[in-house]
N, C-alpha and C. Protein backbone atom coordinates (compact mmCIF):
# COMPACT_ATOMS: atom_id res chain seq x y z
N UNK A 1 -174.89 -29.67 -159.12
CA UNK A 1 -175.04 -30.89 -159.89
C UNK A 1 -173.72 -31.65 -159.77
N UNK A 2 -173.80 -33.22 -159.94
CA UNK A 2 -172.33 -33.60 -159.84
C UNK A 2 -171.50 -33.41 -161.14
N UNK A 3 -170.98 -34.57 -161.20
CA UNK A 3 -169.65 -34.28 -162.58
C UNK A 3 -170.15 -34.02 -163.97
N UNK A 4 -169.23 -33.81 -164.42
CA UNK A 4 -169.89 -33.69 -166.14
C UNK A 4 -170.40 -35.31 -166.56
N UNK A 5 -169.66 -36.17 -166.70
CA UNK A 5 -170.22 -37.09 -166.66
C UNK A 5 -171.42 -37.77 -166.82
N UNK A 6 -171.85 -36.93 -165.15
CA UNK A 6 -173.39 -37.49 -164.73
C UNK A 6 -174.20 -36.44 -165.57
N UNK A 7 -174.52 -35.61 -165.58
CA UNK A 7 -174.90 -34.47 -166.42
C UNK A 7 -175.00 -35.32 -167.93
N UNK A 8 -174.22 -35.23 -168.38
CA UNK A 8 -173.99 -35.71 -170.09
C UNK A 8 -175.47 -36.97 -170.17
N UNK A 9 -174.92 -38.12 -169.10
CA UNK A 9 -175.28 -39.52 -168.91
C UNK A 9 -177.34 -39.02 -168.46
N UNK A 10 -177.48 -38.20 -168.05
CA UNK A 10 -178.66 -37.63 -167.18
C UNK A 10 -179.51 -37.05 -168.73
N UNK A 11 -178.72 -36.25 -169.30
CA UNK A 11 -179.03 -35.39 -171.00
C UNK A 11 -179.61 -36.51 -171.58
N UNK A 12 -178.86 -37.34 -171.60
CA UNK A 12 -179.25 -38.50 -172.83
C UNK A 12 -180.18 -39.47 -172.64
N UNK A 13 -180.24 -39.74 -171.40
CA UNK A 13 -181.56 -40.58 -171.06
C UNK A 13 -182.73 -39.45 -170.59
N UNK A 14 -182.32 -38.24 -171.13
CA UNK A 14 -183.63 -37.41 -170.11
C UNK A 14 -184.11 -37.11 -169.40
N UNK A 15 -183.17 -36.97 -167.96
CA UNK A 15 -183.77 -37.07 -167.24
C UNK A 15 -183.24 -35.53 -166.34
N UNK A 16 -182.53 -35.31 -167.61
CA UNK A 16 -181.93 -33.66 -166.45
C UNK A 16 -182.07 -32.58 -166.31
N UNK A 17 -183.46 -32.35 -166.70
CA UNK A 17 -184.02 -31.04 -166.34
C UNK A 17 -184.78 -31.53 -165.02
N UNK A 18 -184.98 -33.22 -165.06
CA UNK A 18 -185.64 -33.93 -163.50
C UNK A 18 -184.85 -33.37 -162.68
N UNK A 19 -183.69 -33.99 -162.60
CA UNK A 19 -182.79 -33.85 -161.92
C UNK A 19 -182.72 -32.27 -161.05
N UNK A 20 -182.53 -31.77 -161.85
CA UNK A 20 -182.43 -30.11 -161.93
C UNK A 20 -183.68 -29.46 -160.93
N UNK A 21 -184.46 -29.71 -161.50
CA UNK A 21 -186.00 -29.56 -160.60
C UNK A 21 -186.01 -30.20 -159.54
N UNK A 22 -185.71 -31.31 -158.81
CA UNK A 22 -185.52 -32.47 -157.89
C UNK A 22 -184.28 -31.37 -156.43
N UNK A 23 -183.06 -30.83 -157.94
CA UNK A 23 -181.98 -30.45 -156.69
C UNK A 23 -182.43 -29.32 -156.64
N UNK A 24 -183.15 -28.13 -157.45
CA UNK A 24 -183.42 -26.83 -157.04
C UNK A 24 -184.73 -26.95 -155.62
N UNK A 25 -185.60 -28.20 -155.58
CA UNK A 25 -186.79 -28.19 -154.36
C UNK A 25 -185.79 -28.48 -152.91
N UNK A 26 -184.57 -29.16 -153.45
CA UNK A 26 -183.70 -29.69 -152.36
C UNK A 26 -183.11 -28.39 -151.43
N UNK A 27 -182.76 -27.46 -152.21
CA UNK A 27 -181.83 -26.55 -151.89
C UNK A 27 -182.48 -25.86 -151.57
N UNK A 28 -184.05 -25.58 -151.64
CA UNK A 28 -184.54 -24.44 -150.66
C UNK A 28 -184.78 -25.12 -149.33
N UNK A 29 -185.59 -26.62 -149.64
CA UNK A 29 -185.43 -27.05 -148.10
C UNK A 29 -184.39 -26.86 -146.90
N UNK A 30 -183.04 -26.91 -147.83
CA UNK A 30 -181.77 -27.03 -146.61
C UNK A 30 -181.72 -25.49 -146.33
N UNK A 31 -182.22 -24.50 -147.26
CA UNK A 31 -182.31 -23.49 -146.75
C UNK A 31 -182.86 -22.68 -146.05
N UNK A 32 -184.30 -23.51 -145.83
CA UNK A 32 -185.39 -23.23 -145.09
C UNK A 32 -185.15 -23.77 -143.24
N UNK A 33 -184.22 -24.93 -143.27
CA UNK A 33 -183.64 -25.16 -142.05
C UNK A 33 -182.26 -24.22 -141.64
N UNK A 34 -182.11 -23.30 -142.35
CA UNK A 34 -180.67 -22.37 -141.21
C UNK A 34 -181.09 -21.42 -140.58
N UNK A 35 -181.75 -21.66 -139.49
CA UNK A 35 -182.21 -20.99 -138.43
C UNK A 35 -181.42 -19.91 -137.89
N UNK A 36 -180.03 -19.99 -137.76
CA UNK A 36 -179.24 -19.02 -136.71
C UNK A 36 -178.58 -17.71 -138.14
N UNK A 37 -178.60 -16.98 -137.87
CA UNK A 37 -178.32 -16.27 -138.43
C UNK A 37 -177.49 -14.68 -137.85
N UNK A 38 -176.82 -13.91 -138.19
CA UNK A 38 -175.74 -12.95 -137.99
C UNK A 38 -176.65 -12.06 -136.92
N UNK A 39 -178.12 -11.61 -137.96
CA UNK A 39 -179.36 -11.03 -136.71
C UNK A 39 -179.97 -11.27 -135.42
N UNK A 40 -180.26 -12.60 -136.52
CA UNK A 40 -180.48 -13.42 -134.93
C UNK A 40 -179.38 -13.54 -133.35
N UNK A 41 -178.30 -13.05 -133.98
CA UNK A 41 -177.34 -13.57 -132.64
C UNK A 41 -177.28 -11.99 -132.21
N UNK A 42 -177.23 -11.13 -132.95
CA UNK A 42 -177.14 -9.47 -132.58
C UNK A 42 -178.48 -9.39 -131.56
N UNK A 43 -179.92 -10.09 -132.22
CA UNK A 43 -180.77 -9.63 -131.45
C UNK A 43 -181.04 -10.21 -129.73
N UNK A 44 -180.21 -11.12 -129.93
CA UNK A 44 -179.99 -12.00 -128.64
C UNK A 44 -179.33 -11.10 -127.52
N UNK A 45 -177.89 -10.52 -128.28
CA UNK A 45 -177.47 -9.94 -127.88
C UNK A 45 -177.92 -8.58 -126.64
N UNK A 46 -178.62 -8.23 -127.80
CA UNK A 46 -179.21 -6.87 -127.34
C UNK A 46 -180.03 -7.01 -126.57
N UNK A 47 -180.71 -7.72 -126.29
CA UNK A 47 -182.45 -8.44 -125.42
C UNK A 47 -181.52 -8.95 -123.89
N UNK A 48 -180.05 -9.38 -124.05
CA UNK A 48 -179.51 -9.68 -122.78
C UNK A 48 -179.16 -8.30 -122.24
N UNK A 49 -178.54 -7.39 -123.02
CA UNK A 49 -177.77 -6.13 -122.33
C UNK A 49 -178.95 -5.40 -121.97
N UNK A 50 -180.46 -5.60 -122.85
CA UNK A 50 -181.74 -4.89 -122.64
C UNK A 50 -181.91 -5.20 -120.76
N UNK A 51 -182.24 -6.39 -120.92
CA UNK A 51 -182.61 -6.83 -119.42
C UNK A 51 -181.68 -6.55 -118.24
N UNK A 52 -180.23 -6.63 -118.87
CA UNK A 52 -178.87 -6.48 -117.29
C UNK A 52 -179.56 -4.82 -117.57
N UNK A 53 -179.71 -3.96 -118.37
CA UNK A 53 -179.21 -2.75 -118.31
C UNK A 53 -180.24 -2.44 -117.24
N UNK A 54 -181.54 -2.80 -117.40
CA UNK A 54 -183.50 -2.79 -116.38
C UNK A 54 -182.73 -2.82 -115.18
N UNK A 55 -182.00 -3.96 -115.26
CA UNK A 55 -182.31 -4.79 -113.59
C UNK A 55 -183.47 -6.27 -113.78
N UNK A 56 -183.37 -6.22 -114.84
CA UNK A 56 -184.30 -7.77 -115.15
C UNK A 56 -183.61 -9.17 -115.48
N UNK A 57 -182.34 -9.17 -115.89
CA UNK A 57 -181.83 -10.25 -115.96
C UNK A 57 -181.92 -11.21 -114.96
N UNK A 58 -181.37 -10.69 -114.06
CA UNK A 58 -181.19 -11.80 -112.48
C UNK A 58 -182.35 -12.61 -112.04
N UNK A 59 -183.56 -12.08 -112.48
CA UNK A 59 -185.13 -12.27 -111.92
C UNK A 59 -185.67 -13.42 -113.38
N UNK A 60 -185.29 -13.27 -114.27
CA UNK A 60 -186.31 -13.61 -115.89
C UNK A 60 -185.66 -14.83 -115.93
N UNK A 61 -186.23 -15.42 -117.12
CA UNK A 61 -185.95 -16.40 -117.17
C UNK A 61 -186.16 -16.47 -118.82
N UNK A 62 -185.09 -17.08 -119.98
CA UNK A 62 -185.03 -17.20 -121.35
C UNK A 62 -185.53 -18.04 -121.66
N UNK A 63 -186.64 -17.84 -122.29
CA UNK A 63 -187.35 -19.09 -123.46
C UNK A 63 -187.19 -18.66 -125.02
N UNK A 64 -187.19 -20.31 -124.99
CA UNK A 64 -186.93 -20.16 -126.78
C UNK A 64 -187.84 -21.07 -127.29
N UNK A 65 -188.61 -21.28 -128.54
CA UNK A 65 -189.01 -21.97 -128.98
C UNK A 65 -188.50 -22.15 -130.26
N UNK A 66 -188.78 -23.87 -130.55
CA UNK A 66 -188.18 -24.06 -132.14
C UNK A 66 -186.76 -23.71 -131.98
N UNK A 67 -186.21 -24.77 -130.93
CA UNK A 67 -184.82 -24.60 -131.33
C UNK A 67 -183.97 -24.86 -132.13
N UNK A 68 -184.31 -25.93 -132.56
CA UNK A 68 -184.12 -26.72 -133.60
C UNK A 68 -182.83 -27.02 -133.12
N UNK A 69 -181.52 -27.20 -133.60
CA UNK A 69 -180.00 -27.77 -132.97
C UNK A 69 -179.65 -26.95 -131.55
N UNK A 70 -179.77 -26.20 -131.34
CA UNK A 70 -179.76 -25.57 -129.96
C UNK A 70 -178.70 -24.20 -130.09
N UNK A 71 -178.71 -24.05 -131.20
CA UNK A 71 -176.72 -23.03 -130.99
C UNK A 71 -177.65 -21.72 -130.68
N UNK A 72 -178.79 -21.49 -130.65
CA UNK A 72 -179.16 -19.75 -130.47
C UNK A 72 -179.16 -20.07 -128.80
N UNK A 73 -179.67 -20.91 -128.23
CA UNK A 73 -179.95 -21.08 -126.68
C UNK A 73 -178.78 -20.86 -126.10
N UNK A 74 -177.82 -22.35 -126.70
CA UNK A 74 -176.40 -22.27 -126.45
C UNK A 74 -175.60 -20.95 -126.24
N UNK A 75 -176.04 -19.60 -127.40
CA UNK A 75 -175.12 -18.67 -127.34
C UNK A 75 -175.87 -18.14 -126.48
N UNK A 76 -176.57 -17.83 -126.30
CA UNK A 76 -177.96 -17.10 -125.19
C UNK A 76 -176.87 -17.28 -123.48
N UNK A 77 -176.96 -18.94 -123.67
CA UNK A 77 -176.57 -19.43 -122.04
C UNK A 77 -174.78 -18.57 -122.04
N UNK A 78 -174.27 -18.90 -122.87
CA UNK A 78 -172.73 -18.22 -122.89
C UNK A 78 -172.55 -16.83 -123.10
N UNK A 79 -173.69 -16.18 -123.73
CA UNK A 79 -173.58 -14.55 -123.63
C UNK A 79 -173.80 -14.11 -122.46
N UNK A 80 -175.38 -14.90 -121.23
CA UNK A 80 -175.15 -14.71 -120.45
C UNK A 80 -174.31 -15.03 -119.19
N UNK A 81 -173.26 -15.81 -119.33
CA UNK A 81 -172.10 -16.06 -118.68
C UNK A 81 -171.34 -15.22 -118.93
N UNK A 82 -170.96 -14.62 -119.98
CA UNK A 82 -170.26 -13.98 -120.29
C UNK A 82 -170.97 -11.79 -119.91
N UNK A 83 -171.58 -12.00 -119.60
CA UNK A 83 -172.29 -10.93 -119.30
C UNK A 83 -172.44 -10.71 -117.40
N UNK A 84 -172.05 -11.78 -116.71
CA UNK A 84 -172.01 -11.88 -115.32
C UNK A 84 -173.66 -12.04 -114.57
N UNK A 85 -174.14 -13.20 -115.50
CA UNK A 85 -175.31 -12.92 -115.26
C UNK A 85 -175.73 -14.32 -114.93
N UNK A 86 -175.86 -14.59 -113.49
CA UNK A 86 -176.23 -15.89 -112.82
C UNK A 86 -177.14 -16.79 -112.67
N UNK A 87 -178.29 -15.52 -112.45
CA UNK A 87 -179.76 -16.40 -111.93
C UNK A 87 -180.53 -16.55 -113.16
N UNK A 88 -180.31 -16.29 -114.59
CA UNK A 88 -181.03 -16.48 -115.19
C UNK A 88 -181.17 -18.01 -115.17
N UNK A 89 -182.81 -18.46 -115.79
CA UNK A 89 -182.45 -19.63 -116.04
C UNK A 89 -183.32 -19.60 -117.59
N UNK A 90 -182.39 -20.91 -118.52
CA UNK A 90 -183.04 -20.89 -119.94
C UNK A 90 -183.70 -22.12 -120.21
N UNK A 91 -184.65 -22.06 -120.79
CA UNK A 91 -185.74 -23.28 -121.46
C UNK A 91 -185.76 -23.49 -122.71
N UNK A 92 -185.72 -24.41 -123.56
CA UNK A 92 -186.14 -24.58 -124.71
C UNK A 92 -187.03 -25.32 -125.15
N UNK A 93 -187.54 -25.07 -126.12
CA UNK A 93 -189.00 -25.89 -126.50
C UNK A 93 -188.91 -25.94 -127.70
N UNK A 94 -189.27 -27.33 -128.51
CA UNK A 94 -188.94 -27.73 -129.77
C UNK A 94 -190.40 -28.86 -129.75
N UNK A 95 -190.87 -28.95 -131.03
CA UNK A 95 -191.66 -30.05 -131.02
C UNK A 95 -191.37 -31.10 -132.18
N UNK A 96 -190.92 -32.60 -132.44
CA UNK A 96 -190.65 -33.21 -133.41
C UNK A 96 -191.59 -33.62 -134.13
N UNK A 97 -192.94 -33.62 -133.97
CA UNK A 97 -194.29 -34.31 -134.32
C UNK A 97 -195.33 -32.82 -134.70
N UNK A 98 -194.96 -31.65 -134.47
CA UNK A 98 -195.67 -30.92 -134.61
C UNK A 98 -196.93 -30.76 -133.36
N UNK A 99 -197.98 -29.40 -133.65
CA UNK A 99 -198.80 -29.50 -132.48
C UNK A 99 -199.88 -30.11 -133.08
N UNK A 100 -200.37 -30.70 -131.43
CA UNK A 100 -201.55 -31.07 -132.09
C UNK A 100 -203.00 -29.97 -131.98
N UNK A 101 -204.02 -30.90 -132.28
CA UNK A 101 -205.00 -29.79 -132.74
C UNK A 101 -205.64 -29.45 -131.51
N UNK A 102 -205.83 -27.99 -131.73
CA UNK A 102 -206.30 -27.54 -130.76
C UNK A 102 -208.01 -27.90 -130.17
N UNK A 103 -208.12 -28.38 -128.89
CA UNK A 103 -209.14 -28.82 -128.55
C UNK A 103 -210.15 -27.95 -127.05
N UNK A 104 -211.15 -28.62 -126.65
CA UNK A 104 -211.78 -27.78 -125.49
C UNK A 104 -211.66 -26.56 -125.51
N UNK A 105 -211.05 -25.73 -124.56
CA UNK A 105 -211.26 -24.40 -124.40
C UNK A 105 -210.45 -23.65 -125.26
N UNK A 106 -209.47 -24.37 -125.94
CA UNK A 106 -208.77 -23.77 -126.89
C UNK A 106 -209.27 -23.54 -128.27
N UNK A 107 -210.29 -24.41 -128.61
CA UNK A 107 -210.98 -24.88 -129.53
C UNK A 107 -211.12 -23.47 -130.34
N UNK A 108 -210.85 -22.97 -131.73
CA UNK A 108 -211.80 -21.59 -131.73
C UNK A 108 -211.29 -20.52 -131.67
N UNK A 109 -209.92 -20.64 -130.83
CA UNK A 109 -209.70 -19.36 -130.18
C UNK A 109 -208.90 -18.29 -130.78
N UNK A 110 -208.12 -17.27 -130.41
CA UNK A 110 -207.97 -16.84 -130.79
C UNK A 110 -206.65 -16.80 -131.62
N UNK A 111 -205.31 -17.64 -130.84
CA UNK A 111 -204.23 -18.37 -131.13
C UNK A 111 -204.74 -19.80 -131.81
């Protein structure tokens, strides 16, 4: 919440338990967008040393979906630089509009 001030000024006209309710819906949204997380970068991790360790890195190719700002791809592309690992190549896929509805043979199915 901001200053005391606003608080006091918010009490008296009534409006700050609004308020309150208004910033608690706010704060899960921004929390519902922090995508990258401590796991998330471990599991990245591990899925690159998974593939060099096969013999699959050089051949595959990294997709991501829902990247949203790009920093998991980003670390993806620099872990595998940092891993000596050349031929991969990485994709990302994000949609701003959402999907649309599924039609024809998709119609129904099972996805």
């Amino acid at each position: 919440m901001a200053s005391l001030y606003t608080r006091k000024l918010f009490k008296k006209v009534g409006l700050l338990e609004v308020a309150r309710s208004i910033k608690r819906k706010f704060t899960y949204v921004e929390n519902a967008f922090m995508p990258c997380n401590p796991h998330l970068l471990i599991a990245v991790n591990r899925s690159l040393r998974w593939c060099l360790e096969r013999g699959f890195a050089e051949k595959s190719d990294y997709l991501e979906f829902g990247i949203f700002r790009g920093f998991v791809l980003w670390y993806a592309q620099a872990l595998a630089r940092d891993f000596g690992i050349k031929d991969m190549r990485f994709f990302g896929f994000d949609s701003f509009f959402g999907l649309p509805a599924p039609e024809g043979i998709d119609e129904g199915g099972e996805f």
